[in-house]
Protein backbone atom coordinates (compact mmCIF):
# COMPACT_ATOMS: atom_id res chain seq x y z
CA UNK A 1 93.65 100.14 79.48
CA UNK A 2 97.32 98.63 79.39
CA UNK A 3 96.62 96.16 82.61
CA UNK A 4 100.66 94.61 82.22
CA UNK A 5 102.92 97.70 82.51
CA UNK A 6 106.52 95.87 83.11
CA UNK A 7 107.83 92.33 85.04
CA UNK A 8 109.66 92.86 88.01
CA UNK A 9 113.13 91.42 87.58
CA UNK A 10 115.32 90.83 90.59
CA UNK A 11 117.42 88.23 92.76
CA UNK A 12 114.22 87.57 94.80
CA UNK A 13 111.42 87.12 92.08
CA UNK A 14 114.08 85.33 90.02
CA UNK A 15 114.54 82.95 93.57
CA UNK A 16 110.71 82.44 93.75
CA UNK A 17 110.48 81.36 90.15
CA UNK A 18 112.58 78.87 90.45
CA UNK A 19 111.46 77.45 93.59
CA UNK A 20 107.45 78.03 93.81
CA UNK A 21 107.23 79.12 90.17
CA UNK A 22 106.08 83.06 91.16
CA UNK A 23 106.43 85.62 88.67
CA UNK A 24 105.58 89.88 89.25
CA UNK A 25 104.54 92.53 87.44
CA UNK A 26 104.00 96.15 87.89
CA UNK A 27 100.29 96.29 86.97
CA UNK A 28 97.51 99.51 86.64
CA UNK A 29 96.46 100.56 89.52
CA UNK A 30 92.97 100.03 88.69
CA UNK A 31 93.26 96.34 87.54
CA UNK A 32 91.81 93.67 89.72
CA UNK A 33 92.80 90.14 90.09
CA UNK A 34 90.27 88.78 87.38
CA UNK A 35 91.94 91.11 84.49
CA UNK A 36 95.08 90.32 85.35
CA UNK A 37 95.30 86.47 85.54
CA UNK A 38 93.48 87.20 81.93
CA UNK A 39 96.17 89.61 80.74
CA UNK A 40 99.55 87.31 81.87
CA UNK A 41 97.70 84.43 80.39
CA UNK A 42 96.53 86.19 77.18
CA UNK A 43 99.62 87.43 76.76
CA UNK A 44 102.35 84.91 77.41
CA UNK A 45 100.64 81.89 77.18
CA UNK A 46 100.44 80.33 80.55
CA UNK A 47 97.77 78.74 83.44
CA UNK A 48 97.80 81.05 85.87
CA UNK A 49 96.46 79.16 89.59
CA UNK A 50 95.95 82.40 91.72
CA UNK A 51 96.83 86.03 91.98
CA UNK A 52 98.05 88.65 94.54
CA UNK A 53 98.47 92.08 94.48
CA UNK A 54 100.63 94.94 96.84
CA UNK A 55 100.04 98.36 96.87
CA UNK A 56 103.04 100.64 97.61
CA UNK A 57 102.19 103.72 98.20
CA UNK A 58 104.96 106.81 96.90
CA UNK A 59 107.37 108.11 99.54
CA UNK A 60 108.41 111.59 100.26
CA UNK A 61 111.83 112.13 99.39
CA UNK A 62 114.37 115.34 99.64
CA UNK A 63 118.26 115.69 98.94
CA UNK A 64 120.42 118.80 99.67
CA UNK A 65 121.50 120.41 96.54
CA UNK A 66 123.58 123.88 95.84
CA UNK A 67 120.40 125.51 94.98
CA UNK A 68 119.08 124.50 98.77
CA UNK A 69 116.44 121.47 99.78
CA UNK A 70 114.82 119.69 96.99
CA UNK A 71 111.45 117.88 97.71
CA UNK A 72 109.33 115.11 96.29
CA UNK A 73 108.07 112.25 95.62
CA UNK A 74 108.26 108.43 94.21
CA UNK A 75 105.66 107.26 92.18
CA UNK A 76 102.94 105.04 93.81
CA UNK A 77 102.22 101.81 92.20
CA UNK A 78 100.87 98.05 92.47
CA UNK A 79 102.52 94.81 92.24
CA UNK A 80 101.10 91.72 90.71
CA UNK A 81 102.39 87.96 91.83
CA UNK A 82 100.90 85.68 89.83
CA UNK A 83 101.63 82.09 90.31
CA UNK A 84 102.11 79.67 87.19
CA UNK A 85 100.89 76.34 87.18
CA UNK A 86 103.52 73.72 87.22
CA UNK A 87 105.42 73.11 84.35
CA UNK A 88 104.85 76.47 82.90
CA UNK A 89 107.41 79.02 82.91
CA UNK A 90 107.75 82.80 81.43
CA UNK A 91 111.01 83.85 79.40
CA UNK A 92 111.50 87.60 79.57
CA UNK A 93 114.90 87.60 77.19
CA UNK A 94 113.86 85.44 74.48
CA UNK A 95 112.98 88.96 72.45
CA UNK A 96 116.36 90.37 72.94
């Protein structure tokens, strides 16, 4: 099971890594805390001090089209904040 799907990278998370050194991730939904301070600090290297997780939950959406009323939905999904230990930090665009 793929615990680490993608980081979150915006203004905000970029703001709390700099100041309290917080990073996200979108994570499985099944994954608890335990797996994923394992999986950020298997994979990148890191101490991770503590771990915690949101659950959004999908929201119905609809838009007017020629063809009349479309309907749906957004995808649920859970959000990991893991928080580094100081003096460690995570580089996301040292691949590119």
């Amino acid at each position: 099971m793929e615990i680490i799907i993608k980081p979150v990278l915006t203004e905000k998370m970029t703001a709390l890594t700099d100041k309290q050194h917080k990073v996200a991730f979108i994570v499985a939904e099944g994954a608890n805390k335990i797996e994923i301070k394992k999986a950020v600090e298997a994979m990148y290297g890191v101490n991770v001090l503590a771990v915690n997780t949101q659950r959004y939950q999908g929201t119905a959406k609809s838009r007017y089209t020629k063809a009349g009323m479309i309907s749906g939905r957004t995808n649920s999904f859970k959000k990991a904040i893991v928080t580094l230990a100081e003096g460690d930090s995570i580089d996301f665009f040292s691949n590119i």
